[in-house]
Protein backbone atom coordinates (compact mmCIF):
# COMPACT_ATOMS: atom_id res chain seq x y z
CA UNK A 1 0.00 0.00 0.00
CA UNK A 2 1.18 3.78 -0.83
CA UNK A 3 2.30 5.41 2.56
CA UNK A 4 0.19 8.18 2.02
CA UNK A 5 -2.66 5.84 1.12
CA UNK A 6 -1.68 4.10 4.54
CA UNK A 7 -1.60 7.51 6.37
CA UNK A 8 -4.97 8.38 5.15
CA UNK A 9 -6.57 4.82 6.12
CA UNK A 10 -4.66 4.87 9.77
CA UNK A 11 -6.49 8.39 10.26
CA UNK A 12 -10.04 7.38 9.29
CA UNK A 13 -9.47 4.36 11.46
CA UNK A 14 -8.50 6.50 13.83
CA UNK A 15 -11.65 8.72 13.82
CA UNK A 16 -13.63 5.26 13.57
CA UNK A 17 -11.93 4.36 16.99
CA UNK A 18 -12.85 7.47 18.75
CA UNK A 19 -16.21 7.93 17.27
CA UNK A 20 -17.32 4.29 18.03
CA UNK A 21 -16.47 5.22 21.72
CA UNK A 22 -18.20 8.05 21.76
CA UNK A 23 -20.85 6.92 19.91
CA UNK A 24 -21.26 4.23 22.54
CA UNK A 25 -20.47 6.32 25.80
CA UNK A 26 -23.89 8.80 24.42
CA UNK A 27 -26.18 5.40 23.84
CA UNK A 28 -25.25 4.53 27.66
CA UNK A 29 -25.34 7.93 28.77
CA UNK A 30 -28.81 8.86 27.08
CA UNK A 31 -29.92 5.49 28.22
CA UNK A 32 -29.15 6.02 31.86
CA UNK A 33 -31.17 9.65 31.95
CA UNK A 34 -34.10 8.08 30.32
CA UNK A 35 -34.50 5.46 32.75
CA UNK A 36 -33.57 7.68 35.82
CA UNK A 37 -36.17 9.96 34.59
CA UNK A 38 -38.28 7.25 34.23
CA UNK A 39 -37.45 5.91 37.72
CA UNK A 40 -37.90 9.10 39.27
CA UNK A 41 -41.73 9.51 37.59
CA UNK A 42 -42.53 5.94 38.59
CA UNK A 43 -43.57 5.11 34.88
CA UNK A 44 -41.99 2.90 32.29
CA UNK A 45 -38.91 4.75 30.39
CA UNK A 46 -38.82 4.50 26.75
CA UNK A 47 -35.91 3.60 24.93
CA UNK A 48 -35.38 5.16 21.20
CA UNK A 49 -34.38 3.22 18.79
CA UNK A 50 -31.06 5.50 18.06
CA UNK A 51 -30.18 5.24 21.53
CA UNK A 52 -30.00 1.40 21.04
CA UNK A 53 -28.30 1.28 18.00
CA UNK A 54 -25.68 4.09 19.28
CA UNK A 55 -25.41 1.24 21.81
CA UNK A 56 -24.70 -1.57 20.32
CA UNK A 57 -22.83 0.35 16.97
CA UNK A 58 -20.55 1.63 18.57
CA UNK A 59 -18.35 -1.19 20.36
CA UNK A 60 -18.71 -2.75 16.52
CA UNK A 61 -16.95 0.47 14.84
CA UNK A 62 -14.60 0.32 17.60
CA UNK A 63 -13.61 -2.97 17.36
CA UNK A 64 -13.65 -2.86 13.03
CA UNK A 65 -11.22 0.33 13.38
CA UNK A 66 -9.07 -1.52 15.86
CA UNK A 67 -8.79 -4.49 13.41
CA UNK A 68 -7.83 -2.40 10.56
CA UNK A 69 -5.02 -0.73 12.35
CA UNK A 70 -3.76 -4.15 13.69
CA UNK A 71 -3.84 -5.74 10.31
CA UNK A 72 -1.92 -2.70 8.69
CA UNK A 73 0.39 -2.57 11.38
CA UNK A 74 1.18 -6.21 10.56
CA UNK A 75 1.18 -5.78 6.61
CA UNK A 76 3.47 -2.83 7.26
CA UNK A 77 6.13 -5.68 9.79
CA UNK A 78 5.92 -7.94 7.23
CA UNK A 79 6.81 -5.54 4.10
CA UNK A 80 9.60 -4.20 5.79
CA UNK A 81 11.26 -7.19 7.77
CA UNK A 82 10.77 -6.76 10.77
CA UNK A 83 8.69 -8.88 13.39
C-alpha cells in the first residue's frame, strides 16, 4: 500500500476508533437519563431506537477500526522485515 494511502486509512481508522467510543459512551449515557427519569416519575422509560443502535454500533466500529489498524500494522512488519 502507498504510505500516504496508509496515512490516510490509519487516520479514518482513527476517527472510527474514537467515534465508536463516543458513539457508545452517548447510547449509555442517554440510556441512563431516560430510565432515571423514568425511575424518578414511577412510569416505564422508553428507549429510542437510536439510543440502542448508538449502543450496540458503537463497540462494533470500535472494534472494526481496531482491526484495521492491527492488520496494517502487521502488513506494514511484514513488508519491511521486521517482526
Amino acid at each position: 500500500m502507498a504510505p500516504g494511502l496508509r496515512r490516510g486509512v490509519l487516520v479514518l481508522c482513527w476517527l472510527a476508533i474514537v467515534g465508536g467510543a463516543l458513539l457508545f459512551a452517548a447510547g449509555a449515557y442517554t440510556g441512563y437519563v431516560e430510565g432515571v427519569a423514568a425511575d424518578e416519575g414511577h412510569t416505564v422509560g422508553r428507549l429510542m431506537p437510536a439510543e440502542v443502535a448508538a449502543f450496540v454500533l458503537g463497540p462494533v466500529l470500535t472494534i472494526a477500526g481496531v482491526a484495521v489498524v492491527a492488520a496494517l500494522h502487521r502488513s506494514g512488519a511484514e513488508t519491511t522485515g521486521t517482526h
